[in-house]
Protein backbone atom coordinates (compact mmCIF):
# COMPACT_ATOMS: atom_id res chain seq x y z
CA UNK A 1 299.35 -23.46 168.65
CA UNK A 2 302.74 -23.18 170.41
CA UNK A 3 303.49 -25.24 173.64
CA UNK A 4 304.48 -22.63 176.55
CA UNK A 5 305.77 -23.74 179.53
CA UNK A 6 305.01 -21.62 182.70
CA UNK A 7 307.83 -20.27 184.77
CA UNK A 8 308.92 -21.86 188.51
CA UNK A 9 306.86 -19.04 190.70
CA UNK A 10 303.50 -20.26 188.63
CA UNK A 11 304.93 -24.22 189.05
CA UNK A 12 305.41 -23.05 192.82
CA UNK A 13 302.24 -22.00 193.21
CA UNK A 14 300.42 -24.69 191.00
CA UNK A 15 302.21 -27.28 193.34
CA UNK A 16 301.42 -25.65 196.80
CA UNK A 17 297.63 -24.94 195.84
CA UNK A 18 297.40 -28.53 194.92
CA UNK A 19 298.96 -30.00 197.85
CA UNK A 20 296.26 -27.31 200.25
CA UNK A 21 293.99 -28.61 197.89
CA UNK A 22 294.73 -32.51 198.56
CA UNK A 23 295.20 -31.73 202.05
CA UNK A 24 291.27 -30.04 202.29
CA UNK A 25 290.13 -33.28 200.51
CA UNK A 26 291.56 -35.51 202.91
CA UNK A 27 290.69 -34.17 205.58
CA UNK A 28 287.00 -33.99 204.68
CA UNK A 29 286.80 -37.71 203.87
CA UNK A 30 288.05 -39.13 200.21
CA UNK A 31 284.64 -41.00 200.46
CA UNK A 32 282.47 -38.22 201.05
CA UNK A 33 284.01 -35.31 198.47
CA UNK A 34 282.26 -35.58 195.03
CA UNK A 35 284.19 -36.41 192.35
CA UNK A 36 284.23 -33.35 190.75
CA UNK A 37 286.60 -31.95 193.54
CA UNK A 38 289.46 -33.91 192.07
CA UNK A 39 289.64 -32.03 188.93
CA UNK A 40 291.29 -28.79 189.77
CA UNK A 41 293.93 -29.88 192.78
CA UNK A 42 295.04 -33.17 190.08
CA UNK A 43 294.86 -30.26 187.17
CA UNK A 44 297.07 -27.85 189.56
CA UNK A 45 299.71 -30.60 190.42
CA UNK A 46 299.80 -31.95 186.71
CA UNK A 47 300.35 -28.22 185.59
CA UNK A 48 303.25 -27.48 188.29
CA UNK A 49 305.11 -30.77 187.50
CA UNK A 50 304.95 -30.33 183.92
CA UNK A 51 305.09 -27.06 183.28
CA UNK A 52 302.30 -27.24 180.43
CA UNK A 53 299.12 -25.68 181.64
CA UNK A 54 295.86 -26.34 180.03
CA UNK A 55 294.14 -23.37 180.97
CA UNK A 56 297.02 -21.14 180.16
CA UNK A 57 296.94 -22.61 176.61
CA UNK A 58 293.22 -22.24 176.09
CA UNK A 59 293.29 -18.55 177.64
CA UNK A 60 295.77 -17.75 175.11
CA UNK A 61 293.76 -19.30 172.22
CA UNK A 62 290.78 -17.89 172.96
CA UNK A 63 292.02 -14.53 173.64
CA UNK A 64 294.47 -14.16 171.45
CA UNK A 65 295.11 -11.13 169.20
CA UNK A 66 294.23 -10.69 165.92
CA UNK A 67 296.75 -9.97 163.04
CA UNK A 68 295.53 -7.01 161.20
CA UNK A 69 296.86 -6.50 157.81
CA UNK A 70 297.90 -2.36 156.85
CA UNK A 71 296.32 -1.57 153.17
């Protein structure tokens, strides 16, 4: 599998979901959003820092085309 980085409009967006994100959390109460809320805004800002996005890279593995071979 080959490492893609995303280009800066998709690291633009992954960064200004997360931050809406963060901002929606905090404003309903750290203490009172379940956990599982953290996953996608901490996944988004990860992804838009880095430039590596997990779900890109498991999209494209699971999708992925098929090499046919010509007899």
């Amino acid at each position: 599998m080959t490492l893609q980085k995303i280009g800066a409009p998709l690291r633009a967006f992954f960064i200004v979901s997360s931050t809406v994100s963060w901002i929606g959390l905090w404003l309903t109460g750290f203490n009172i959003a379940h956990w599982f809320l953290y996953i996608a805004p901490t996944a988004f800002l990860i992804a838009g820092i880095t430039g590596i996005c997990p779900g890109m890279m498991l999209s494209n593995k699971l999708f992925e085309k098929k090499e046919t071979t010509q007899t």
